[in-house]
Protein backbone atom coordinates (compact mmCIF):
# COMPACT_ATOMS: atom_id res chain seq x y z
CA UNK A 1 -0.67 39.50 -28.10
CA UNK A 2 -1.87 36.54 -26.23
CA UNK A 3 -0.10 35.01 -23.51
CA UNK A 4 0.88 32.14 -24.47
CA UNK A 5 2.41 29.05 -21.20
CA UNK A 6 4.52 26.30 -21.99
CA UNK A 7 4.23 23.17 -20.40
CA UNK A 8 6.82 20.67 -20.27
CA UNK A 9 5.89 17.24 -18.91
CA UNK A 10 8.34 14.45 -18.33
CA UNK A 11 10.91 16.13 -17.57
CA UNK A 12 13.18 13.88 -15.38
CA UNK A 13 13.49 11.25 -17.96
CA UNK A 14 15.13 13.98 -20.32
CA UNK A 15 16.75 15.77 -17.72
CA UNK A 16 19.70 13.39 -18.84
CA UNK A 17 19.77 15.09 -22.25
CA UNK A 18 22.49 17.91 -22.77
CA UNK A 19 20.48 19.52 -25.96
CA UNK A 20 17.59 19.14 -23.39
CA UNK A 21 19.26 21.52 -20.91
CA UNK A 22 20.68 24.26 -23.21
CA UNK A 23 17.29 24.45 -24.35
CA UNK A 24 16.06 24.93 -20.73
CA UNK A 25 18.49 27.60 -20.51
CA UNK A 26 17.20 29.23 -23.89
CA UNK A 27 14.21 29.43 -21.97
CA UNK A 28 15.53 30.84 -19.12
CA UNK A 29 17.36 33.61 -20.72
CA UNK A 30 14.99 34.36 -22.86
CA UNK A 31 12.24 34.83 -19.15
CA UNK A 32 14.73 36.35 -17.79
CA UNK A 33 15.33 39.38 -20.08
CA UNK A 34 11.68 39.57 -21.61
CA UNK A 35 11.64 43.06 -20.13
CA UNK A 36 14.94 44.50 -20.03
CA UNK A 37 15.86 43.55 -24.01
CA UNK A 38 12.53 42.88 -25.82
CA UNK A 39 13.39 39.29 -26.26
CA UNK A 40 10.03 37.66 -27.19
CA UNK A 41 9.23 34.93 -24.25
CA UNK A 42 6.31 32.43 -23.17
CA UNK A 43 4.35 34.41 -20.83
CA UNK A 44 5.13 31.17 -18.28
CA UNK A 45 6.64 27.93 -18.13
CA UNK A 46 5.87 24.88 -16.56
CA UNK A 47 7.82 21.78 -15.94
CA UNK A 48 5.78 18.67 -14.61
CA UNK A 49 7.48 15.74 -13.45
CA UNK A 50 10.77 16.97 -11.85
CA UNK A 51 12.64 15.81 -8.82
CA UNK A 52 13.46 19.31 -7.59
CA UNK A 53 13.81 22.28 -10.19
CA UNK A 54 17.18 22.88 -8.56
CA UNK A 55 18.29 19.17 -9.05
CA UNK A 56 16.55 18.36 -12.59
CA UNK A 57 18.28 15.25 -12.64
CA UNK A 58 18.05 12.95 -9.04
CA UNK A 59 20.22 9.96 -10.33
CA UNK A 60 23.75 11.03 -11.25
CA UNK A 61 26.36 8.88 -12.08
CA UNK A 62 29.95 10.53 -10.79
CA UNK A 63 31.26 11.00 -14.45
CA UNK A 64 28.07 13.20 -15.28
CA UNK A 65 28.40 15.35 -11.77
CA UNK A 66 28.35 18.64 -14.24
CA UNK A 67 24.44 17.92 -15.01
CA UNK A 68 23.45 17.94 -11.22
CA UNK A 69 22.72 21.24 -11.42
CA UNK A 70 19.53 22.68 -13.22
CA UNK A 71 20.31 25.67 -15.18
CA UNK A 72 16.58 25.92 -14.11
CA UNK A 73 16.84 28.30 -10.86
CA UNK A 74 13.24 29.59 -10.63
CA UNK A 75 11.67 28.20 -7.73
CA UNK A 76 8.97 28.35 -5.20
CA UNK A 77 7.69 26.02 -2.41
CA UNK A 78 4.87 23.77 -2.41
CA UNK A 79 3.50 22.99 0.97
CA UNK A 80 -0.05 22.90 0.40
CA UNK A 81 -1.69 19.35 1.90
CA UNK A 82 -3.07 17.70 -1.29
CA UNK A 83 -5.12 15.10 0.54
CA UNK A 84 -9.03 14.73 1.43
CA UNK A 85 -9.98 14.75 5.25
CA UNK A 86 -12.42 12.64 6.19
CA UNK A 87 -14.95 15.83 6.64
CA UNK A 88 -14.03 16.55 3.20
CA UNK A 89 -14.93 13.18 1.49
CA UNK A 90 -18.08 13.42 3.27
CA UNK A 91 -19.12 16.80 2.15
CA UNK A 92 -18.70 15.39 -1.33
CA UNK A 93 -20.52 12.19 -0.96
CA UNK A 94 -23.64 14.68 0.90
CA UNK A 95 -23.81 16.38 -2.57
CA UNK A 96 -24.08 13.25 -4.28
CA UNK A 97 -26.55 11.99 -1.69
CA UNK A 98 -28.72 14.93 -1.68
CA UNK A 99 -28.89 14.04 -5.88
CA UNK A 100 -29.18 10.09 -6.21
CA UNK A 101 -31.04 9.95 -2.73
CA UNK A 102 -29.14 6.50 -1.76
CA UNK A 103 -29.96 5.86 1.58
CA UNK A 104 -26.06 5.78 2.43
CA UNK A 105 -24.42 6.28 5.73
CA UNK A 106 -22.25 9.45 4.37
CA UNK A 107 -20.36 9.61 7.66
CA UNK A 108 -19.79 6.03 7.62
CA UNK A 109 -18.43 5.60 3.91
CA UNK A 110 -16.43 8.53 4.71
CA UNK A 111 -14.28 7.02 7.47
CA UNK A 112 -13.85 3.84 4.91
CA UNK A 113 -12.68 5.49 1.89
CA UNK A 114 -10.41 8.02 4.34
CA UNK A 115 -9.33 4.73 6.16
CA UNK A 116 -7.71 3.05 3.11
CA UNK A 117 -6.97 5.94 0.96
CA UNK A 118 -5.55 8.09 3.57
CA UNK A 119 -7.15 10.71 1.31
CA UNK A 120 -4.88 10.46 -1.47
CA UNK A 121 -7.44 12.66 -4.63
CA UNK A 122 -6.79 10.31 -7.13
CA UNK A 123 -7.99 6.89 -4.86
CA UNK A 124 -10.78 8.66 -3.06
CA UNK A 125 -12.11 9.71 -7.12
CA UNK A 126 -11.23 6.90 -8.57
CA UNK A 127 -12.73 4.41 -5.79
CA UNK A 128 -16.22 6.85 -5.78
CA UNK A 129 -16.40 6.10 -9.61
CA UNK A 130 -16.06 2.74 -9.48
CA UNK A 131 -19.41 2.68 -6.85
CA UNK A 132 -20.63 4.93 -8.94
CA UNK A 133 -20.40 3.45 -12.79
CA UNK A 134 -19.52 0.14 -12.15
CA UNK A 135 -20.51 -1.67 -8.69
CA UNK A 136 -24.20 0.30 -9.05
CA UNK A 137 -24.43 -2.20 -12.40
CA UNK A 138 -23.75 -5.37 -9.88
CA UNK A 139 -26.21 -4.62 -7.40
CA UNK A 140 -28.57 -1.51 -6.53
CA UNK A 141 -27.93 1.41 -5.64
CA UNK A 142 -28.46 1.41 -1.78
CA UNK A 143 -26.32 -1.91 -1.84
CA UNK A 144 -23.49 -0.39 -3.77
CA UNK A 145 -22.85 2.60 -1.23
CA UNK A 146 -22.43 0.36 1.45
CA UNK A 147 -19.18 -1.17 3.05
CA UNK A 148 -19.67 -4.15 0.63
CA UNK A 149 -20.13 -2.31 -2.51
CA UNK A 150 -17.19 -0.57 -0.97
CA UNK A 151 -14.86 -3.18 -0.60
CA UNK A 152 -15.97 -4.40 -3.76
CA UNK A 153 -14.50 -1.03 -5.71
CA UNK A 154 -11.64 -1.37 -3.66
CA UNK A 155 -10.76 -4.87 -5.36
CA UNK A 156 -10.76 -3.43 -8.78
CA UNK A 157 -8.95 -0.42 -8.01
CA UNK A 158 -5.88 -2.70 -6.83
CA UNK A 159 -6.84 -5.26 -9.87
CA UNK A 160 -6.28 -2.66 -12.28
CA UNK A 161 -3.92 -0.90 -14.27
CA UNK A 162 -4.20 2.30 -14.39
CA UNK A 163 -1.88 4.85 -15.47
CA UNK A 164 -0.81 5.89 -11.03
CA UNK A 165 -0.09 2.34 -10.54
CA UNK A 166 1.91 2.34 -13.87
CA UNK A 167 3.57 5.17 -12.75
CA UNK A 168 4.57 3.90 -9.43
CA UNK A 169 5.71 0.53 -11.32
CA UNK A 170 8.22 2.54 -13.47
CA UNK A 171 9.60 4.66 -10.62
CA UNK A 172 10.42 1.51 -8.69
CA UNK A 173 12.19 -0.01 -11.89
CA UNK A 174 14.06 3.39 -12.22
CA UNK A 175 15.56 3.54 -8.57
CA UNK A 176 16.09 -0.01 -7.12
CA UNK A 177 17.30 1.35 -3.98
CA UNK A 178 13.69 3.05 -3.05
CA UNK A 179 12.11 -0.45 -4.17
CA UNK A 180 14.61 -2.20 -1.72
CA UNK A 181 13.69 0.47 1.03
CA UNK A 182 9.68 -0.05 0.60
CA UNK A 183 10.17 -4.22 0.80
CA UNK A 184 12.19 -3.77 4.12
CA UNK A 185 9.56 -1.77 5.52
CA UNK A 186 6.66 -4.31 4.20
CA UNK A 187 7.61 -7.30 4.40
CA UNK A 188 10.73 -7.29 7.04
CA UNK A 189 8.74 -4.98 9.24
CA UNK A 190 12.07 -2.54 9.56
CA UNK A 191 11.38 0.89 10.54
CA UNK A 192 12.81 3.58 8.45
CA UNK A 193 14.05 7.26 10.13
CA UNK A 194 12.59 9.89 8.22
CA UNK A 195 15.49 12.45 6.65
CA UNK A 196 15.22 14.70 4.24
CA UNK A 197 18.45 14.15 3.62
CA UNK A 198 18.40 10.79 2.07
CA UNK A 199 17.69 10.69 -1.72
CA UNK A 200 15.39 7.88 -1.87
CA UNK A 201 13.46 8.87 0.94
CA UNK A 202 12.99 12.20 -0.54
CA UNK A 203 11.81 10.60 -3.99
CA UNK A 204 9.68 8.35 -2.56
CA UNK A 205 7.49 11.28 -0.55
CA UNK A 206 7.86 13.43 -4.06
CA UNK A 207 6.33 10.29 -5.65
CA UNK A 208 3.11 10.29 -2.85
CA UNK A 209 4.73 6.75 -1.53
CA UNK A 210 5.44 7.59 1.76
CA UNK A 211 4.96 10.30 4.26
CA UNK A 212 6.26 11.46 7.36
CA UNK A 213 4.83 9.45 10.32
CA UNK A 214 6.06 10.98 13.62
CA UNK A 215 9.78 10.92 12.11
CA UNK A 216 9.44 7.49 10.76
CA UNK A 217 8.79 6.36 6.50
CA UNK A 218 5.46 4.82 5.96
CA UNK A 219 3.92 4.27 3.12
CA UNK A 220 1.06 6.33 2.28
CA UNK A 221 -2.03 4.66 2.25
CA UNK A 222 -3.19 1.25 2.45
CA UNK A 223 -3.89 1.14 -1.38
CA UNK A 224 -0.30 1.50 -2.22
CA UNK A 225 0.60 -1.29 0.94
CA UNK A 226 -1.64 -3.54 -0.50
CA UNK A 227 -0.42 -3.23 -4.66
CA UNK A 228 2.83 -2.99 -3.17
CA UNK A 229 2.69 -6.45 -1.16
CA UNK A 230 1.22 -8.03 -4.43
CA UNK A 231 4.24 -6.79 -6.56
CA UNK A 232 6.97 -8.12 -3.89
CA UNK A 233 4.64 -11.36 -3.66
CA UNK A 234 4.43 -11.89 -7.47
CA UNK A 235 8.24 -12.10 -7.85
CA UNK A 236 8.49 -14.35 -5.59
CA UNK A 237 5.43 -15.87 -7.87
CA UNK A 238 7.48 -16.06 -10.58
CA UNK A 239 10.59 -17.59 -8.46
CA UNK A 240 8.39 -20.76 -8.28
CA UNK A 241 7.65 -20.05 -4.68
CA UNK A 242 6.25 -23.48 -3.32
CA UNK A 243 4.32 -21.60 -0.74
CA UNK A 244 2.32 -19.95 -3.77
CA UNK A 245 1.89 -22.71 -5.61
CA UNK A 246 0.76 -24.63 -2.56
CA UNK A 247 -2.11 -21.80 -1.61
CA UNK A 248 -3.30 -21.67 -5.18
CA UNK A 249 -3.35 -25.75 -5.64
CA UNK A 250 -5.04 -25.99 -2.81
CA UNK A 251 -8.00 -23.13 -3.23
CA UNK A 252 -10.38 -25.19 -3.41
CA UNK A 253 -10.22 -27.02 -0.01
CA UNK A 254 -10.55 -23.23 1.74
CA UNK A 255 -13.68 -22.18 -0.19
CA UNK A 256 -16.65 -23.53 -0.11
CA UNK A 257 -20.20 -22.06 -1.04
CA UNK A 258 -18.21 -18.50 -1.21
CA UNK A 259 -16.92 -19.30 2.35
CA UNK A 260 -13.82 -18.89 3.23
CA UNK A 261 -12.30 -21.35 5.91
CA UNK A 262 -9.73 -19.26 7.39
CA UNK A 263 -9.64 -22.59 9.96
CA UNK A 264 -7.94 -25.12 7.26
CA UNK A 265 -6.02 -22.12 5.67
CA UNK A 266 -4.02 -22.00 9.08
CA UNK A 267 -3.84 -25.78 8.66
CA UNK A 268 -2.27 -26.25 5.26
CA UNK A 269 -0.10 -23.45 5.98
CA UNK A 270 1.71 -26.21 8.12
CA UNK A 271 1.01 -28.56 6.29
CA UNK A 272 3.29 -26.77 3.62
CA UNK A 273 5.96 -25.17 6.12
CA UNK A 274 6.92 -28.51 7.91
CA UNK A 275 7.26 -29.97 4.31
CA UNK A 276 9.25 -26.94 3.29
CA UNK A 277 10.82 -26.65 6.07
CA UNK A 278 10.99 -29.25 8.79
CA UNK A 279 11.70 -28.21 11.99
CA UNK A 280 12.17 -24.01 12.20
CA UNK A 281 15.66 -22.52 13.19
CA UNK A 282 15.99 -19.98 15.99
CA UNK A 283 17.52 -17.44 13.43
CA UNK A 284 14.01 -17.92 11.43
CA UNK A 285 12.51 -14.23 12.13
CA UNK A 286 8.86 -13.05 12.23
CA UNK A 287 9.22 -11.38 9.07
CA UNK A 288 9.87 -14.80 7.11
CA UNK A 289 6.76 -16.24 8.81
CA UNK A 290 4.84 -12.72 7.37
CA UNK A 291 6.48 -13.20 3.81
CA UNK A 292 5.60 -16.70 4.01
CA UNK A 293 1.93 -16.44 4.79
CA UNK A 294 1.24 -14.12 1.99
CA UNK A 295 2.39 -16.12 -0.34
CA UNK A 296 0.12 -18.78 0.19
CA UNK A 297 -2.58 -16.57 1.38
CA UNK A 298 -2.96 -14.19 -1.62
CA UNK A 299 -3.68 -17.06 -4.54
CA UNK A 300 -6.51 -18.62 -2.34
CA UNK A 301 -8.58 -14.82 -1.50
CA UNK A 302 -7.06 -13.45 -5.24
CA UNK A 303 -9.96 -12.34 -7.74
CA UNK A 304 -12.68 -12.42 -4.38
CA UNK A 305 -10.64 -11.19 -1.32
CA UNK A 306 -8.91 -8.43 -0.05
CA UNK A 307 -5.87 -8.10 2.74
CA UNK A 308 -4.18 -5.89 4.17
CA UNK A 309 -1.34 -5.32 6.89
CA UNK A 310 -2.44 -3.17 10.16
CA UNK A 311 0.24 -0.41 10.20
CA UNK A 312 0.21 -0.20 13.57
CA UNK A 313 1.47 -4.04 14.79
CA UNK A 314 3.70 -4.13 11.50
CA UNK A 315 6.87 -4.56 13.19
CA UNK A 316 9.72 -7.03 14.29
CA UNK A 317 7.22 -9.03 16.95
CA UNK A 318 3.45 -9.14 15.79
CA UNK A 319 1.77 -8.96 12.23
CA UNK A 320 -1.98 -8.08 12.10
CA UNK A 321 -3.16 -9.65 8.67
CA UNK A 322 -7.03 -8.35 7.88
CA UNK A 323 -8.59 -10.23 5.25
CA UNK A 324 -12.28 -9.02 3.82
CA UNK A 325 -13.65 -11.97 2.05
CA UNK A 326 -17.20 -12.15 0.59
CA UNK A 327 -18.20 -9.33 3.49
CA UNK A 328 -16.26 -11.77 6.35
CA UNK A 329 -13.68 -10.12 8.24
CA UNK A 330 -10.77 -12.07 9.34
CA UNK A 331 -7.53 -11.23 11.68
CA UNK A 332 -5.17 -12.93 12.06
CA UNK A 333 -1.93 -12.13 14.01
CA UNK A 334 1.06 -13.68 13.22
CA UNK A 335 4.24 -13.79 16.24
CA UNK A 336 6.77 -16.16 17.47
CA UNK A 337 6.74 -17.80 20.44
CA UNK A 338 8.27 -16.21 22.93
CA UNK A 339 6.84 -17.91 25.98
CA UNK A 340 3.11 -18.22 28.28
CA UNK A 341 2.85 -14.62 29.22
CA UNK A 342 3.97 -13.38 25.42
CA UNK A 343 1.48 -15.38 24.36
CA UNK A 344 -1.14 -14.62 26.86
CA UNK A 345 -0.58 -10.66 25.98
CA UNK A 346 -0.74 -11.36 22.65
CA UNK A 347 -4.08 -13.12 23.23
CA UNK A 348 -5.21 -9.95 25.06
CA UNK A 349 -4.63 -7.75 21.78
CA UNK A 350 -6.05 -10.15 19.84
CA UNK A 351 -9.14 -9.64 21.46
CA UNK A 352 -9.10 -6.03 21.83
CA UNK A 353 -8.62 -6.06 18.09
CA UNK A 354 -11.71 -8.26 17.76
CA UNK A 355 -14.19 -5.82 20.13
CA UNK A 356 -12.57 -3.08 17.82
CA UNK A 357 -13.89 -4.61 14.36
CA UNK A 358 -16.74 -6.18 16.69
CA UNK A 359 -15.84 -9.43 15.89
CA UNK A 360 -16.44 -12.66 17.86
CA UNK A 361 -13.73 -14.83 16.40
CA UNK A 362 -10.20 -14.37 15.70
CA UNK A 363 -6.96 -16.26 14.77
CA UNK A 364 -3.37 -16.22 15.97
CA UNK A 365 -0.60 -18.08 13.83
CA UNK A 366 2.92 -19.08 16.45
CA UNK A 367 6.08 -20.38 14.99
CA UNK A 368 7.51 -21.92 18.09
CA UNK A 369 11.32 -23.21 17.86
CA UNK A 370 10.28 -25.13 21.23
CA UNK A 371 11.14 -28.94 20.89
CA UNK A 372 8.24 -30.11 22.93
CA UNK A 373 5.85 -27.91 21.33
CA UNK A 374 2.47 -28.80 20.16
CA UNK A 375 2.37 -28.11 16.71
CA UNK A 376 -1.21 -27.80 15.53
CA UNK A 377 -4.36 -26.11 15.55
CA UNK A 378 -6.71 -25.51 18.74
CA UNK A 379 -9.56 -23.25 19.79
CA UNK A 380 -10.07 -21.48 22.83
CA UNK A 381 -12.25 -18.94 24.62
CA UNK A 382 -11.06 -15.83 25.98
CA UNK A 383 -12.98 -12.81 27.53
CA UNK A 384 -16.14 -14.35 25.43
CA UNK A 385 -14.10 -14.01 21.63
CA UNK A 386 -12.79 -17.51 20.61
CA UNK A 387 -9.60 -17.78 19.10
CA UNK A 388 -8.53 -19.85 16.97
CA UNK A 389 -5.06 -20.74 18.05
CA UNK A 390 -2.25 -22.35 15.12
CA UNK A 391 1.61 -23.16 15.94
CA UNK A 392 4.34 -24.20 14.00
């Protein structure tokens, strides 16, 4: 006889299915005494797509606290870390080297794709094919495996809809409570214990969202940040945010000759938030400034630009925002005024930051609740970087 292995995919969205579980339990019984009675059984079964194979079902309402239970006991850990290392991802693109003879800095493209994937299999793949199929039709190939080509596949990847992202989409739909938990973590900036005994923050680590950071929830890789921040963004899209509609109206003054004038960004950004918004409250936070920026940022880099939020600074005092537009690198950090020697500190980062990216020019957005402040933009030279300096 040939052995013959069942695979059963899906099987959380069934898991609320009572003929679904007595079958499960068919199966069981029938694994279970394949020796001792003769009962014909599938030489193995698999089920994909389950919470926990003790706890088929994660989301139980209290009148259905009888299904909690899988009759499914069979289990065995998985600890195994899934994702590339950086030495990893280069080994792979030496291989491909050493057959298309690119010219590419391996070690180099490496540290990118590692950088924003975090190694996740699926990204790192997916982002390689896109250079590979794609990009290397747009330019040649010792352009395409470069940190422009690379950027460039990183565009589509987050442009697209494939079936992760759709995935990820329908898991967020499913439990509103882990959606809630990633947008206070983006865009408030609120840090999140780590427990494995919290639901959501167990579902969201079985779904590859976050990991474990030091005892802290972060989300896994910049990819997911970055689709994540457009989703939250687009809802407030479709809220008639003026903010959006401001940035995209105004595109056009921002770009010129594929240049991006991160300069008059900062100053239609107040433009818009005095009109919105007059003169700022003290309870206004610095994760309303972050939301707010977005919003008018992403329609004027969307469809050329990328952004993302530097993990590290993402908290209640100080946003990093790096934008990658046309192969220009822009940060900008984003705080409220909290006085001279806040400011001056924050300066000092600033630049830091910029010797890091080896950059010679950076920006710093303020929202100052000081009457006698000087609202505007100004540039000024520090440690031989000039910042670019705008308060609201």
């Amino acid at each position: 006889d040939v052995p013959v292995v069942l695979m059963i995919d899906e099987v959380d969205s069934a898991s609320n299915n009572q003929v679904f579980l007595d079958f499960l339990a068919q199966l069981r019984d029938g694994y279970i005494s394949r020796n001792t009675k003769g009962i014909p059984a599938f030489h193995s079964v698999i089920l994909a797509g389950v919470n926990d194979v003790k706890h088929l079902k994660s989301k139980i309402r209290p009148d259905e606290d009888g299904k909690e239970n899988s009759p499914w006991n069979i289990s065995a850990d998985f600890d195994i870390d899934m994702s590339l290392s950086e030495s990893g991802i280069k080994g792979m693109l030496d291989e491909y080297e050493a057959d298309h003879h690119t010219g590419m800095d391996t070690a180099f493209m490496a540290k990118l794709i590692r950088d924003q994937t975090s190694g996740y299999p699926f990204l790192v793949s997916r982002i390689c094919q896109l250079i590979d199929e794609k990009i290397c039709r747009e330019m040649s190939l010792s352009e395409a495996w470069t940190e422009e080509g690379f950027l460039t596949a990183v565009k589509m990847l987050i442009s697209e809809n494939n079936t992760l992202f759709q995935t990820i989409t329908k898991n967020l739909k499913l439990y509103p409570k882990l959606k809630a938990a990633l947008r206070s973590i983006l865009m408030d900036g609120i840090t999140l214990s780590y427990s494995s005994d919290q639901e959501d923050i167990v579902c969201m680590e079985m779904y590859g969202l976050i990991r474990n950071d030091d005892n802290r929830v972060k989300v896994a890789n910049r990819i997911f940040e970055t689709r994540l921040y457009n989703l939250f963004i687009s809802e407030e899209e479709m809220n008639d945010n003026v903010f959006f509609n401001n940035g995209a109206r105004e595109k056009n003054l921002f770009v010129k000759d594929g240049k991006l004038n991160m300069t008059a960004v900062l100053e239609g950004f107040i433009r818009t938030f005095t009109e919105v918004f007059g003169k700022p409250e003290e309870r206004f936070k610095e994760k309303d400034g972050r939301a707010l920026f977005l919003m008018y940022l992403k329609p004027i880099i969307n469809g050329t630009g990328n952004y993302y939020i530097e993990a590290q600074t993402r908290d209640q005092t100080r946003t990093d925002v790096i934008v990658d537009y046309h192969g220009e690198r822009f940060i900008i950090e984003l705080k409220i005024w909290r006085g001279p020697r806040y400011n001056a500190d924050g300066e000092q980062q600033t630049c830091e930051y910029l010797n890091y990216f080896n950059l010679e020019t950076g920006y710093m957005l303020s929202f100052n609740f000081n009457k006698e402040k000087e609202q505007g933009v100004k540039e000024i030279s520090i440690h031989g970087k000039k910042l670019i300096e705008a308060t609201v």
